[in-house]
PDB file of N, CA and C in Angstrom:
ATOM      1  N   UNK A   1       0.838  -1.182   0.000  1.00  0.00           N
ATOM      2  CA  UNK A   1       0.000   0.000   0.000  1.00  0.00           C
ATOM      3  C   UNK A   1       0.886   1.250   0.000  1.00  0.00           C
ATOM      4  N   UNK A   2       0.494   2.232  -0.482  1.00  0.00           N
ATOM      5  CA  UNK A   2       1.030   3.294  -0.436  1.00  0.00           C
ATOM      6  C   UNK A   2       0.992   3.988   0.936  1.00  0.00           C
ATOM      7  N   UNK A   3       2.297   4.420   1.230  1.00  0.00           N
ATOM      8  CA  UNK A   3       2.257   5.908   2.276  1.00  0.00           C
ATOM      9  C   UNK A   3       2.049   7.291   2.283  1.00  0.00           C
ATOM     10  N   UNK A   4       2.203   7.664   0.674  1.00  0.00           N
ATOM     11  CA  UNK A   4       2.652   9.027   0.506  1.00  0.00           C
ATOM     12  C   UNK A   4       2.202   9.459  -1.215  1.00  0.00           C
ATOM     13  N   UNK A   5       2.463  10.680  -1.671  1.00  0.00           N
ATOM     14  CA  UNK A   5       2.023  10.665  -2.742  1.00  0.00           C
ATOM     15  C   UNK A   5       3.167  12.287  -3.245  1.00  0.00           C
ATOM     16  N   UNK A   6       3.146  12.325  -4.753  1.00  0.00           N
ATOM     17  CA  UNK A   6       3.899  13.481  -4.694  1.00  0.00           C
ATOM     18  C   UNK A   6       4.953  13.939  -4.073  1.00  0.00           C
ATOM     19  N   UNK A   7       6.063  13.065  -3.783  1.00  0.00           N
ATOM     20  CA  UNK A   7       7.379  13.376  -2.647  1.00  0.00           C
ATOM     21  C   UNK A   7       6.743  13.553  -0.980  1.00  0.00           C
ATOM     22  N   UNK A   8       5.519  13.697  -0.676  1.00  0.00           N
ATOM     23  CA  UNK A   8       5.295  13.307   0.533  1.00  0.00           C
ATOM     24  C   UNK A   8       4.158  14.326   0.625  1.00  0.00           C
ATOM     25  N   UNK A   9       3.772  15.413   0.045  1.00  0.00           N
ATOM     26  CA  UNK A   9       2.785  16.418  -0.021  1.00  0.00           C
ATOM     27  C   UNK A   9       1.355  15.842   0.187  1.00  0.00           C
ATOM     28  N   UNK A  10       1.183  14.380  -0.299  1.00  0.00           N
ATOM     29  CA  UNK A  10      -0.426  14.035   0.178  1.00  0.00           C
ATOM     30  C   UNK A  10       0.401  12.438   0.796  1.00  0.00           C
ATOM     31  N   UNK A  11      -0.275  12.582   2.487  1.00  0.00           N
ATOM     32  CA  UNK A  11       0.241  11.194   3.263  1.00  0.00           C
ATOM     33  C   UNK A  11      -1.158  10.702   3.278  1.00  0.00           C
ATOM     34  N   UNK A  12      -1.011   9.091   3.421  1.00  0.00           N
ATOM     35  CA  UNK A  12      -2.198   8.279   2.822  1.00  0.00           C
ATOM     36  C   UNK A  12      -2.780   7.712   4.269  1.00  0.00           C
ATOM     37  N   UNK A  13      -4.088   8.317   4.876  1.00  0.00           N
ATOM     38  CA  UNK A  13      -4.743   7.617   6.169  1.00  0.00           C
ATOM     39  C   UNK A  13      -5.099   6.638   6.103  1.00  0.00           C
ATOM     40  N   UNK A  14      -5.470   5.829   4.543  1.00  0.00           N
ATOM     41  CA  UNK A  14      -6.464   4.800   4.522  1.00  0.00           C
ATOM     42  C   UNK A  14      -6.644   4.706   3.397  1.00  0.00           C
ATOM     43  N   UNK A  15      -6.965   3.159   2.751  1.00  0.00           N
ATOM     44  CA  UNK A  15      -7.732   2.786   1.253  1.00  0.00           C
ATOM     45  C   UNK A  15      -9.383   3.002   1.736  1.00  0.00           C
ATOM     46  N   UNK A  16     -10.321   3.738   1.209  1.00  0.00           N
ATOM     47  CA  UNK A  16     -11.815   3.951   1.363  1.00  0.00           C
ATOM     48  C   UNK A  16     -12.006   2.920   0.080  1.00  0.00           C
ATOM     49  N   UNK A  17     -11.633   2.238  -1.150  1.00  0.00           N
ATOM     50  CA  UNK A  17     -12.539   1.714  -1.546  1.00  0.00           C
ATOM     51  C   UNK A  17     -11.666   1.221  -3.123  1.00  0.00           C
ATOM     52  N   UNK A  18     -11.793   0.039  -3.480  1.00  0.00           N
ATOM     53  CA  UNK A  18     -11.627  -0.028  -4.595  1.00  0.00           C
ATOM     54  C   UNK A  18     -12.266  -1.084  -6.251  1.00  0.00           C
ATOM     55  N   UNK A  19     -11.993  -0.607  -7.064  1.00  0.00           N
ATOM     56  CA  UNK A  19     -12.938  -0.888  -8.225  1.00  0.00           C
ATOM     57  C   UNK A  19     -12.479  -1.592  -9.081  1.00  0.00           C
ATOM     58  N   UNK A  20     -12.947  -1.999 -10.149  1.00  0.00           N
ATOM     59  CA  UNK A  20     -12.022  -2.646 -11.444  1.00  0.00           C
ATOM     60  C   UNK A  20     -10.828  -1.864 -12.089  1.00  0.00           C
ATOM     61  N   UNK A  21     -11.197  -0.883 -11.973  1.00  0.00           N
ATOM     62  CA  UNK A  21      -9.994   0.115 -12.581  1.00  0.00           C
ATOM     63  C   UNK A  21      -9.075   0.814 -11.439  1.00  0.00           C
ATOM     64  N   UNK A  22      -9.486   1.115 -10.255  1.00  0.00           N
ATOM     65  CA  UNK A  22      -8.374   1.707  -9.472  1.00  0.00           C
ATOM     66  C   UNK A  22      -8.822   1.780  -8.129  1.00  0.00           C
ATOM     67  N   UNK A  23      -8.263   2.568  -7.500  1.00  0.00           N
ATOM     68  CA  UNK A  23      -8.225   2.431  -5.951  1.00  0.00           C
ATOM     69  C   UNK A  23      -8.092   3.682  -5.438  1.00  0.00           C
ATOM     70  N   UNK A  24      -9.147   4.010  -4.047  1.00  0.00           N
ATOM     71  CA  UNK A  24      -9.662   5.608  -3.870  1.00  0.00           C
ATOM     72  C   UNK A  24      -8.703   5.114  -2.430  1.00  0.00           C
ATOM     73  N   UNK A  25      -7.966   6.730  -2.073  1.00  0.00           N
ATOM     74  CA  UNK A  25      -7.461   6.509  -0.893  1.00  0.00           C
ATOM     75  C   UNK A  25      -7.977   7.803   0.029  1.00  0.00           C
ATOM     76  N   UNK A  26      -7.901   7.764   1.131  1.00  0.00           N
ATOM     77  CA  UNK A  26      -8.419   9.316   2.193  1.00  0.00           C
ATOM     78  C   UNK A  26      -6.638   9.567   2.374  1.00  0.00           C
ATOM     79  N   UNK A  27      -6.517  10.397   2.134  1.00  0.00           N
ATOM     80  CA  UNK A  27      -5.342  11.452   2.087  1.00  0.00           C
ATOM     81  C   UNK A  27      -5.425  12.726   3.140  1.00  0.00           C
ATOM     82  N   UNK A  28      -4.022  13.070   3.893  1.00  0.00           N
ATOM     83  CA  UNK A  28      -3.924  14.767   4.053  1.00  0.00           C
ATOM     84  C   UNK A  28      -2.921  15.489   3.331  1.00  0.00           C
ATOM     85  N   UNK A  29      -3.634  16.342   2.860  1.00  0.00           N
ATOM     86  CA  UNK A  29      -2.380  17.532   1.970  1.00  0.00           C
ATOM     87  C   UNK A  29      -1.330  18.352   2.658  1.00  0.00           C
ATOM     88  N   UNK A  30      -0.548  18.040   3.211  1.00  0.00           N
ATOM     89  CA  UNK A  30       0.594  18.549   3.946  1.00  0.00           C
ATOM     90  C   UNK A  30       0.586  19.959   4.074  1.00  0.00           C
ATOM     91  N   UNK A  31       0.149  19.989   2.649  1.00  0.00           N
ATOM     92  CA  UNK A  31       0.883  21.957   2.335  1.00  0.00           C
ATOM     93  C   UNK A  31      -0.108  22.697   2.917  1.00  0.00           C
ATOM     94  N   UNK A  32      -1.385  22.038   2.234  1.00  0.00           N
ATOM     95  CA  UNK A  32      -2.673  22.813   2.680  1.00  0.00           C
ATOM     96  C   UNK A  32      -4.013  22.606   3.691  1.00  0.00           C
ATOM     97  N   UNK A  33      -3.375  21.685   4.809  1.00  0.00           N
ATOM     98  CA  UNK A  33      -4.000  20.921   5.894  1.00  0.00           C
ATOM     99  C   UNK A  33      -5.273  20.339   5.502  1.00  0.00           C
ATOM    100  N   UNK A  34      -5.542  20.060   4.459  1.00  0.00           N
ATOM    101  CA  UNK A  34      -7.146  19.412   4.380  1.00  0.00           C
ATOM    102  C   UNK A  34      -6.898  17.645   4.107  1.00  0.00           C
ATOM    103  N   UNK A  35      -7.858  16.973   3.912  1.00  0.00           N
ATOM    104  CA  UNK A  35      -8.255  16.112   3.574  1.00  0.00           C
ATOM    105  C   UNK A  35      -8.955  16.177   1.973  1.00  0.00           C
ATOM    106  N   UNK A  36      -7.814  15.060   1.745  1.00  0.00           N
ATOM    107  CA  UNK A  36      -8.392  14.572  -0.104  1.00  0.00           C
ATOM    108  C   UNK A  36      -8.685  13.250  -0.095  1.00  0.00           C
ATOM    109  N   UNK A  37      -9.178  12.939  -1.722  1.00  0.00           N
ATOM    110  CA  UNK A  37      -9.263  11.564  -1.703  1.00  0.00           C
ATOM    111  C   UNK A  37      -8.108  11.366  -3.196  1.00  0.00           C
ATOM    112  N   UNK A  38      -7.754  10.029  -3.019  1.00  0.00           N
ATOM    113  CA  UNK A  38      -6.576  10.272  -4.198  1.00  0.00           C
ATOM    114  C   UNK A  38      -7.525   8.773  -4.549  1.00  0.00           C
ATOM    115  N   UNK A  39      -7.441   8.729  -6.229  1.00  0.00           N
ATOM    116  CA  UNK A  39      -7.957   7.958  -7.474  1.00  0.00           C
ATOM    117  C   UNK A  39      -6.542   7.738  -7.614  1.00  0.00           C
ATOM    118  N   UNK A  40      -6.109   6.106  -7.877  1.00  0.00           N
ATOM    119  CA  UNK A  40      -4.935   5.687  -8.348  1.00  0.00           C
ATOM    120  C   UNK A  40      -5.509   4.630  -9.529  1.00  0.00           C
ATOM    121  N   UNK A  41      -5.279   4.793 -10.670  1.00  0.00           N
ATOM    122  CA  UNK A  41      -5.510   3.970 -11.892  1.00  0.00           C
ATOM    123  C   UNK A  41      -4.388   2.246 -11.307  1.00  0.00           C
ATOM    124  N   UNK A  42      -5.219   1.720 -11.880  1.00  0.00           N
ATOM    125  CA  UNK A  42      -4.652   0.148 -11.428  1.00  0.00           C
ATOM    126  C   UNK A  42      -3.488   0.178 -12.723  1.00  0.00           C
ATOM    127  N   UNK A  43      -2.249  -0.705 -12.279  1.00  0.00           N
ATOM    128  CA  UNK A  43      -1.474  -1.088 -13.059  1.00  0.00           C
ATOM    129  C   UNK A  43      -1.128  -1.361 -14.463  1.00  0.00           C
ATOM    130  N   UNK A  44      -2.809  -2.109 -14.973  1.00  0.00           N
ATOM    131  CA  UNK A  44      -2.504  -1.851 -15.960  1.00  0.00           C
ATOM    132  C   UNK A  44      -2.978  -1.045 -16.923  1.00  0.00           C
ATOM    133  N   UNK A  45      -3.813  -0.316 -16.557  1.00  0.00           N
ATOM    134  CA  UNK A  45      -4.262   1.072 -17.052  1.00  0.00           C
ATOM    135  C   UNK A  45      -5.338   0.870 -17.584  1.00  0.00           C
ATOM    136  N   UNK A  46      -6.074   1.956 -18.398  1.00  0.00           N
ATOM    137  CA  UNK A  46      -7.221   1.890 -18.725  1.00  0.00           C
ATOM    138  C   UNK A  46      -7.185   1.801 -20.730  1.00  0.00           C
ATOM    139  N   UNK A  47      -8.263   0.993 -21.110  1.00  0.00           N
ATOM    140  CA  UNK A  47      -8.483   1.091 -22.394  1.00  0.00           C
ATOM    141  C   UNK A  47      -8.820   3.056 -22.674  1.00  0.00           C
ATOM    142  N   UNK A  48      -9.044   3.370 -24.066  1.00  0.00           N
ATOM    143  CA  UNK A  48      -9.410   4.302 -24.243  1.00  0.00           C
ATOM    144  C   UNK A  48     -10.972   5.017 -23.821  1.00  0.00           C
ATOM    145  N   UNK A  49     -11.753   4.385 -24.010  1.00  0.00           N
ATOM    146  CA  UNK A  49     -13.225   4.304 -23.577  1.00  0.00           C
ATOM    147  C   UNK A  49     -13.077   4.620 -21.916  1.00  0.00           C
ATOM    148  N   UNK A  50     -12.480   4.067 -21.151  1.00  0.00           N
ATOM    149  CA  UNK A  50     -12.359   3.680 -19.769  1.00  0.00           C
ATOM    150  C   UNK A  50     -11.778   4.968 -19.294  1.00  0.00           C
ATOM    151  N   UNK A  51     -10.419   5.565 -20.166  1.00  0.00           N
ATOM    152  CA  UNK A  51      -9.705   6.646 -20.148  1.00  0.00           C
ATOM    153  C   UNK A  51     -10.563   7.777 -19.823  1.00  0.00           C
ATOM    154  N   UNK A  52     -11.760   7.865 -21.271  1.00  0.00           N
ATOM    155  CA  UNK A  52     -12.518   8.947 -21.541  1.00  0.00           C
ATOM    156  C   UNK A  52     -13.716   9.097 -20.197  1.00  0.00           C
ATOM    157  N   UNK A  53     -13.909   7.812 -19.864  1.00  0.00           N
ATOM    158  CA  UNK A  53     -15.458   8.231 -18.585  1.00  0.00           C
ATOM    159  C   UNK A  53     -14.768   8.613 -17.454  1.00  0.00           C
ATOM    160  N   UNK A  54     -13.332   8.099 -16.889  1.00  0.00           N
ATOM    161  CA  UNK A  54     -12.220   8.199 -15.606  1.00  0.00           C
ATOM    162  C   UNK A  54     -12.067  10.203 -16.114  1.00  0.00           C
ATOM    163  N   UNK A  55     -11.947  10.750 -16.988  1.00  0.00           N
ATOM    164  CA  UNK A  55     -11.784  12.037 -17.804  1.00  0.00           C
ATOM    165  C   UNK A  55     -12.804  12.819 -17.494  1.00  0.00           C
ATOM    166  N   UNK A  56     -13.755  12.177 -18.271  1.00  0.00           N
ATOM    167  CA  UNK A  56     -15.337  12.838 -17.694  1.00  0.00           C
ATOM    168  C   UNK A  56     -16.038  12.984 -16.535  1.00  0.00           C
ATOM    169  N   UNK A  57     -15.591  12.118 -15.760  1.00  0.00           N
ATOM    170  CA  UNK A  57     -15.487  12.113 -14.058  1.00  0.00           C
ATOM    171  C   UNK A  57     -15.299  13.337 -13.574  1.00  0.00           C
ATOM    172  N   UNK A  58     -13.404  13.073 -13.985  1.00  0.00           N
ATOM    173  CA  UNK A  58     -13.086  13.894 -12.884  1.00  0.00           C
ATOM    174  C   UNK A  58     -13.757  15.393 -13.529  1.00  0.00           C
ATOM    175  N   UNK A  59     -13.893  15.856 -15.009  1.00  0.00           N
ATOM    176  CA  UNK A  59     -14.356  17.065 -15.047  1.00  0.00           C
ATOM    177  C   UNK A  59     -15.839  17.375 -14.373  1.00  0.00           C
ATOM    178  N   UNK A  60     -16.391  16.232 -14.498  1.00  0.00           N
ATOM    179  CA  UNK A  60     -17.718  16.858 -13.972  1.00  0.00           C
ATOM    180  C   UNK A  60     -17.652  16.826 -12.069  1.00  0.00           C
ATOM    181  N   UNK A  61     -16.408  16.698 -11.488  1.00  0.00           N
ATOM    182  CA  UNK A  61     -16.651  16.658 -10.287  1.00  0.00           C
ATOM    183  C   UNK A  61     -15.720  17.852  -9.281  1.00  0.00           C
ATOM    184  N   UNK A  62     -15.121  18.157 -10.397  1.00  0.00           N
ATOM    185  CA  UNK A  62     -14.296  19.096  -9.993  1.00  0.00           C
ATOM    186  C   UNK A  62     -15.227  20.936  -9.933  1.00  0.00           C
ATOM    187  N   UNK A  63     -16.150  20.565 -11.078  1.00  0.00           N
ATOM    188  CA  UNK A  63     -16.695  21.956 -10.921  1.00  0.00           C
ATOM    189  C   UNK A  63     -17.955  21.988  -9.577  1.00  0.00           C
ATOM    190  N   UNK A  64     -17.733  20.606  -8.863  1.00  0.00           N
ATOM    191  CA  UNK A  64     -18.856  20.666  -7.541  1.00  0.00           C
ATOM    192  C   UNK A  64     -18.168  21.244  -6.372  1.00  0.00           C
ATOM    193  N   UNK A  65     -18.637  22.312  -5.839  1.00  0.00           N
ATOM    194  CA  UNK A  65     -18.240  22.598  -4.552  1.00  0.00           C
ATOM    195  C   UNK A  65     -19.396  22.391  -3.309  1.00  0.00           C
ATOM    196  N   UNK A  66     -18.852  21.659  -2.282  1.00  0.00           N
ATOM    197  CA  UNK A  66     -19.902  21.712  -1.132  1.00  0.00           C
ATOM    198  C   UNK A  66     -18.788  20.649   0.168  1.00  0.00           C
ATOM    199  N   UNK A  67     -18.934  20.942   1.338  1.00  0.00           N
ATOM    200  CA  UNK A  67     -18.122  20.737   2.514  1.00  0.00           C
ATOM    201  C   UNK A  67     -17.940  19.064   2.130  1.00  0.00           C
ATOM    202  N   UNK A  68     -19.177  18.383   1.718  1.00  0.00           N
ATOM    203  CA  UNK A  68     -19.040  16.926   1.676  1.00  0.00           C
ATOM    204  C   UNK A  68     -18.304  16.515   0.308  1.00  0.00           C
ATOM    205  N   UNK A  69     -17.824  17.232  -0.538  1.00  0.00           N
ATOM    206  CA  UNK A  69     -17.363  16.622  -1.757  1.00  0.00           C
ATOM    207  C   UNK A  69     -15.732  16.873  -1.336  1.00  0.00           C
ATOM    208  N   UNK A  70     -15.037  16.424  -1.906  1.00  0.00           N
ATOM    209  CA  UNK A  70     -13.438  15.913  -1.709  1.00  0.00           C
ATOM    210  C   UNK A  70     -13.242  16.901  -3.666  1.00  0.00           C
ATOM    211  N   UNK A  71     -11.969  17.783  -2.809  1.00  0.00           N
ATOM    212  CA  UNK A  71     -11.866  18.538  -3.968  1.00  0.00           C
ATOM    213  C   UNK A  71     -10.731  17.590  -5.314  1.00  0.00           C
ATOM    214  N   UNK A  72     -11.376  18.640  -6.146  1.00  0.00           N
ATOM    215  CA  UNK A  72     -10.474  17.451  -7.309  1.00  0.00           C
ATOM    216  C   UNK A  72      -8.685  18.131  -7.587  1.00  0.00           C
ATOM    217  N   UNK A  73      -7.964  17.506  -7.987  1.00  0.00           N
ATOM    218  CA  UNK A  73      -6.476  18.062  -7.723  1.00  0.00           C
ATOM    219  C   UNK A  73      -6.271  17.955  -9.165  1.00  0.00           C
TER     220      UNK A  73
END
């Protein structure tokens, strides 16, 4: 499992959950004291199709703001 992310800037509290394609972790951001969630694509990556909805995700989740959503990086 991972400890750390980015030279050490996001340290890893916990795996919350994982899928056919990757693995969600609860993170703290060192620099900027909050809590994230980090999306790690599985090993062997995604087809193109798989690429494009993991893409479309994150755009449509990044423009949500509210205390319960985990910001997008």
């Amino acid at each position: 499992m991972f400890e750390s992310f980015q030279g050490g800037r996001y340290k890893v509290a916990k795996k919350l959950g994982e899928g056919g394609k990757g693995i969600v972790f609860k993170a703290e951001d060192t620099r900027l004291g909050r809590t994230v969630a980090i999306k790690v694509i599985k090993g062997e990556g995604l087809d193109q199709e798989s690429f494009a909805r993991f893409e479309q995700e994150a755009k449509a989740t990044a423009g949500l703001s509210h205390p319960h959503i985990v910001a997008i990086l």
